[in-house]
N, C-alpha and C. Protein backbone atom coordinates (compact mmCIF):
# COMPACT_ATOMS: atom_id res chain seq x y z
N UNK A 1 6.12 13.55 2.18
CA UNK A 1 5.82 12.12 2.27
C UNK A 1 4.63 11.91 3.19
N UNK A 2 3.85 11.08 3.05
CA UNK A 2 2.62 10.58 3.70
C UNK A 2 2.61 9.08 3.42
N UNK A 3 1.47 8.38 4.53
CA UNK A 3 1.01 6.95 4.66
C UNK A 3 -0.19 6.93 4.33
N UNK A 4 -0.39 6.40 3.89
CA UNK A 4 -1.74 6.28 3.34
C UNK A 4 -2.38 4.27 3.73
N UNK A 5 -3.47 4.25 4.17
CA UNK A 5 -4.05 2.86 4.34
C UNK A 5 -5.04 2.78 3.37
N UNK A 6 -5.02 1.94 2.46
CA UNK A 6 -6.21 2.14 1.52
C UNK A 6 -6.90 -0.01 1.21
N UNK A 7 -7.91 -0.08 1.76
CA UNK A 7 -8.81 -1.29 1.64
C UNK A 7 -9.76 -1.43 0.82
N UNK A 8 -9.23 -2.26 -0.55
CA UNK A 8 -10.19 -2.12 -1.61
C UNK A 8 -10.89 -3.14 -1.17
N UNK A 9 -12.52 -3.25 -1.24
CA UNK A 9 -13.04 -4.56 -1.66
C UNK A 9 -13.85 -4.90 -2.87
N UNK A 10 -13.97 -6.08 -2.89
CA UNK A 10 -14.82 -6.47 -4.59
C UNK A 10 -14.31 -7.63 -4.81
N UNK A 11 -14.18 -8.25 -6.40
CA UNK A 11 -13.83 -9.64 -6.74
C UNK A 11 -12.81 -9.22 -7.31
N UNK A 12 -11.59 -9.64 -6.80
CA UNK A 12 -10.41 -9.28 -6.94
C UNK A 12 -9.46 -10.37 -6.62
N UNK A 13 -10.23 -11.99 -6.45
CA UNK A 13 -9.18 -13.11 -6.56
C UNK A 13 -8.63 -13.45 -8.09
N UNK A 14 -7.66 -14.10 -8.11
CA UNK A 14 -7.39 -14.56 -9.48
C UNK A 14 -7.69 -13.50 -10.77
N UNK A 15 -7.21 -12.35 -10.48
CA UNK A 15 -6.82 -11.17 -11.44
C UNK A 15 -5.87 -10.60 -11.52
N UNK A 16 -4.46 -10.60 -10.32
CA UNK A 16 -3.13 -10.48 -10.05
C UNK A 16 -3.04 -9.59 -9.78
N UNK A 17 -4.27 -8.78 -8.93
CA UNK A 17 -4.13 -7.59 -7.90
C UNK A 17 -3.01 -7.50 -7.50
N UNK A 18 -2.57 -7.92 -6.51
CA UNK A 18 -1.14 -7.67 -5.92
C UNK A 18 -0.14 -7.23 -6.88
N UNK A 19 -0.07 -8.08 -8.04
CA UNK A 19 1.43 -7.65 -8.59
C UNK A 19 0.78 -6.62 -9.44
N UNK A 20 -0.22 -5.99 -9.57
CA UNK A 20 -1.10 -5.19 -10.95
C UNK A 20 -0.39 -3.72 -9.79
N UNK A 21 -0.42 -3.97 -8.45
CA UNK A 21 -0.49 -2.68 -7.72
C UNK A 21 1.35 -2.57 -7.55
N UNK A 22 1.27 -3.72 -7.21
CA UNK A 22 3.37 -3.72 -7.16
C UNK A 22 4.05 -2.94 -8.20
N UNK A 23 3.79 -3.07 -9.45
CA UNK A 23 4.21 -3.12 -10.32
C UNK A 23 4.11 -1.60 -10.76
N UNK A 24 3.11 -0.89 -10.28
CA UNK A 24 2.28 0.33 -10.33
C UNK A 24 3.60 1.02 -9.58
N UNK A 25 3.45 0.77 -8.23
CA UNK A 25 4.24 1.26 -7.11
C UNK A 25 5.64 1.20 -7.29
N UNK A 26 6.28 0.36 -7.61
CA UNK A 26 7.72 0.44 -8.16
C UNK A 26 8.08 1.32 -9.11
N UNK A 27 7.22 1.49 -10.35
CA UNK A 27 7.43 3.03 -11.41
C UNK A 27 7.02 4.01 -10.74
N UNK A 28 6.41 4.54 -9.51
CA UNK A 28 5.85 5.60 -9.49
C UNK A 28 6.39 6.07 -8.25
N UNK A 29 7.61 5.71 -7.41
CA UNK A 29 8.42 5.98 -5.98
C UNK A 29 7.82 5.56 -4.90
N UNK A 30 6.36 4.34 -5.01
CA UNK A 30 5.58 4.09 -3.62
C UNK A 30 6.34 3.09 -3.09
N UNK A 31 6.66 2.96 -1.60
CA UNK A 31 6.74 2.25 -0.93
C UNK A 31 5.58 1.38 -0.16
N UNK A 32 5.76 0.54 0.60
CA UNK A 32 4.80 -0.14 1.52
C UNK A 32 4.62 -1.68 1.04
N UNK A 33 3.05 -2.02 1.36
CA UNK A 33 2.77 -3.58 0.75
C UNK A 33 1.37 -3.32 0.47
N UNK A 34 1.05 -4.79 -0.42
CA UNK A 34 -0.42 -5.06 -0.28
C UNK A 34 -0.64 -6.91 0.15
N UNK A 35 -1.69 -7.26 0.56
CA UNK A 35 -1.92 -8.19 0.92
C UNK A 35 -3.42 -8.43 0.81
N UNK A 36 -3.68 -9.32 0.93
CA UNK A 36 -4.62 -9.87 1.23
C UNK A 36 -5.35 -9.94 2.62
N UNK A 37 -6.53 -9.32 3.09
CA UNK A 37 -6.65 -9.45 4.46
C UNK A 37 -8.41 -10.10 4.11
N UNK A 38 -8.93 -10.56 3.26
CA UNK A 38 -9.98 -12.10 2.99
C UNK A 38 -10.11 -12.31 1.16
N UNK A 39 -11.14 -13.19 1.34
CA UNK A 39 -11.23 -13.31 -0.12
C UNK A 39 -11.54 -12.26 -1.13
N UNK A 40 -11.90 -11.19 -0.55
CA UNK A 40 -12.69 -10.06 -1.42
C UNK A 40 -12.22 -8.61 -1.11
N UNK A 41 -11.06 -8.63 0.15
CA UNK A 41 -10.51 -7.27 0.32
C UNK A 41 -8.97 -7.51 0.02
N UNK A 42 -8.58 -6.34 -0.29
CA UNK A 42 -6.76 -6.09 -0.06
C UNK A 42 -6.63 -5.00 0.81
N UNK A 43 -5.70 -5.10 1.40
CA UNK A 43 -5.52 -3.56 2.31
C UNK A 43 -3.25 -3.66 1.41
N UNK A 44 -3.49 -2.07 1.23
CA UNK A 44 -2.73 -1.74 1.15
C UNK A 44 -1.91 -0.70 1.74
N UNK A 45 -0.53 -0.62 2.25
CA UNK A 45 -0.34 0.73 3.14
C UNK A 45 0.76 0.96 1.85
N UNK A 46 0.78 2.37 1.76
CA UNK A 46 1.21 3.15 0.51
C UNK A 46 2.18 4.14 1.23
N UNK A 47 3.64 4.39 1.04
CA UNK A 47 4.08 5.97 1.00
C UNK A 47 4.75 6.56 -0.10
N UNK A 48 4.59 7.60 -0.05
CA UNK A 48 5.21 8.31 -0.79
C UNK A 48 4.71 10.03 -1.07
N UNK A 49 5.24 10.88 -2.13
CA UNK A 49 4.44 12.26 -2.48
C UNK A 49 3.12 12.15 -2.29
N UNK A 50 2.27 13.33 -2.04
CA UNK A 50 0.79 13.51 -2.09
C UNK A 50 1.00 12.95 -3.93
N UNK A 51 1.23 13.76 -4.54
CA UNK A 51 0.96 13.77 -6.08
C UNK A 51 1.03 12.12 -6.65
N UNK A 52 2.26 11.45 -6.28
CA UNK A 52 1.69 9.77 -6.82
C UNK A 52 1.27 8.98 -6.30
N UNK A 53 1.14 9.50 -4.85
CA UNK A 53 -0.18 8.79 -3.97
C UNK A 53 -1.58 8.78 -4.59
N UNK A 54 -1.92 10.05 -5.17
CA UNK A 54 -2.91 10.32 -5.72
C UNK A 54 -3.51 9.71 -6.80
N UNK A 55 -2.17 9.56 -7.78
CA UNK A 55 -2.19 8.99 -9.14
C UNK A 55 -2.30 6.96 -8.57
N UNK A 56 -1.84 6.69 -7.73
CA UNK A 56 -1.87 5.19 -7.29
C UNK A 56 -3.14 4.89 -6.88
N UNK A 57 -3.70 5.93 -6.16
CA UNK A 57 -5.33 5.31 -5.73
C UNK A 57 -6.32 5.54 -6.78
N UNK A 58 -6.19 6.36 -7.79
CA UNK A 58 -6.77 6.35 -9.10
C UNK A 58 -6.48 4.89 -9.45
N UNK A 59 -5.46 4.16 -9.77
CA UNK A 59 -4.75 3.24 -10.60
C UNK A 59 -5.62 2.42 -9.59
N UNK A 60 -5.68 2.23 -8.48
CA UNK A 60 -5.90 1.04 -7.79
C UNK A 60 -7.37 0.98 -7.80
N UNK A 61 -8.36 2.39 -8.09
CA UNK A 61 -9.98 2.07 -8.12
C UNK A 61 -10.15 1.91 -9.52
N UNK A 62 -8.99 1.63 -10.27
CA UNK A 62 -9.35 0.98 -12.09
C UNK A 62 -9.51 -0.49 -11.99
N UNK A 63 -8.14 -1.19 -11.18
CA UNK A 63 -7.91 -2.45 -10.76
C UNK A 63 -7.32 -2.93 -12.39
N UNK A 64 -6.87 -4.49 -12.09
CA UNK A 64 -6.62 -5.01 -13.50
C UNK A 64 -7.88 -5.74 -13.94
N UNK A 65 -7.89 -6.06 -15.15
CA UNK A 65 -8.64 -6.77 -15.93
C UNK A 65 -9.71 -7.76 -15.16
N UNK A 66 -10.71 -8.49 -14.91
CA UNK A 66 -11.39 -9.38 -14.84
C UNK A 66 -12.00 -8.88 -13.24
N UNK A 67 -10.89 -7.60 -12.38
CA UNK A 67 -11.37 -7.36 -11.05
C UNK A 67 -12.86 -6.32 -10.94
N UNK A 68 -13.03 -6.34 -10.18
CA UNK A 68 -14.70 -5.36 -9.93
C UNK A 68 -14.25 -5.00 -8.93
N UNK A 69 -14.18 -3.89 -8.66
CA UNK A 69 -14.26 -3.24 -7.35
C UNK A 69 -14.99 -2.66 -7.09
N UNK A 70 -15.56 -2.86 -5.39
CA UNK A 70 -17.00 -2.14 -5.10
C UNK A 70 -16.68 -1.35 -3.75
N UNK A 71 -15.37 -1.16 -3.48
CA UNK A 71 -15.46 0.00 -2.23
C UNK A 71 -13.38 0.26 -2.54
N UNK A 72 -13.75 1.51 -1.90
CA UNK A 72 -12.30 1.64 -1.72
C UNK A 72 -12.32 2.85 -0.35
N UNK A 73 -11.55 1.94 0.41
CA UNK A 73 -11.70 3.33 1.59
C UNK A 73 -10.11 3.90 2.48
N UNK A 74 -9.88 4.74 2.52
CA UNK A 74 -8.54 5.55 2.43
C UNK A 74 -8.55 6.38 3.69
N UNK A 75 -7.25 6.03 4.57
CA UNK A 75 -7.04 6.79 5.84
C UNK A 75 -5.93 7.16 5.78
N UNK A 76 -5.55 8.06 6.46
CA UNK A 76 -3.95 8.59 6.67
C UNK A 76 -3.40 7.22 7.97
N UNK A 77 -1.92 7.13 7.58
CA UNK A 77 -1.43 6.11 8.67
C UNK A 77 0.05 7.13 9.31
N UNK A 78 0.44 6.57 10.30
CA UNK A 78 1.70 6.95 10.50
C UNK A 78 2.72 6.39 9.33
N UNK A 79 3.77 7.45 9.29
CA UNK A 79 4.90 6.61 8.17
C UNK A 79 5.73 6.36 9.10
N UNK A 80 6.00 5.24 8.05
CA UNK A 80 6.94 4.41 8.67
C UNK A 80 8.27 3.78 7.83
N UNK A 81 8.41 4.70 6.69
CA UNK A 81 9.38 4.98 5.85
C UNK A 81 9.81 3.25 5.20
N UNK A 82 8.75 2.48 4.51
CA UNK A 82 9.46 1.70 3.82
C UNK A 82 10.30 1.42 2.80
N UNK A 83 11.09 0.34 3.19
CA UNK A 83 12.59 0.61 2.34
C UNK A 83 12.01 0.12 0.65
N UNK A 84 10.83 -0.71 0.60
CA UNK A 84 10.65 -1.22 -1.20
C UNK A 84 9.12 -1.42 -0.68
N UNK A 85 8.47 -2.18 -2.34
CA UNK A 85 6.97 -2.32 -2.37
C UNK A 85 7.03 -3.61 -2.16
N UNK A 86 6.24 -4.05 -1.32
CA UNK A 86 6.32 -6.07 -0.85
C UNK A 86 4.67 -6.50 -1.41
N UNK A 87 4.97 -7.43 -1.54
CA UNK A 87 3.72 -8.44 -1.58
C UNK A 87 3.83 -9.53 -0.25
N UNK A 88 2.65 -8.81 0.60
CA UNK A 88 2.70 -9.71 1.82
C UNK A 88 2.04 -10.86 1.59
């Protein structure tokens, strides 16, 4: 298990980022949240296996439909063993 911090930015209002990544994370064993931290970034903290960590930050630099993403940047965090995937 690992933490992962990952801050996409781009145009990513009104495309249903959040639940496009929730929804991701619930089939694939990730825990954590995503949120909103301005109009043009999400930060997300992710745990779970290296292997669908891997496959989630692929999924998350596709984005859903109508989003553009123009950065994605990825740090290791402490875990902190969350119990489900939230939308903060």
């Amino acid at each position: 298990m690992q933490n992962l911090q990952i801050i996409i930015s781009g145009k990513l209002q009104k495309t249903g980022f959040p639940f496009y990544v929730k929804q991701f994370a619930q089939l694939n064993n990730i825990k954590g949240f995503v949120k909103y931290s301005s109009v043009s970034s999400i930060i997300i903290e992710a745990e779970g296996n290296e292997a669908n960590l891997n496959i989630f930050i692929e999924y998350c630099r596709i984005g859903p439909e109508g989003s553009v993403i123009t950065s994605v940047n990825i740090s290791q965090g402490q875990l902190l063993n969350h119990a489900s995937f939230k939308i903060n």
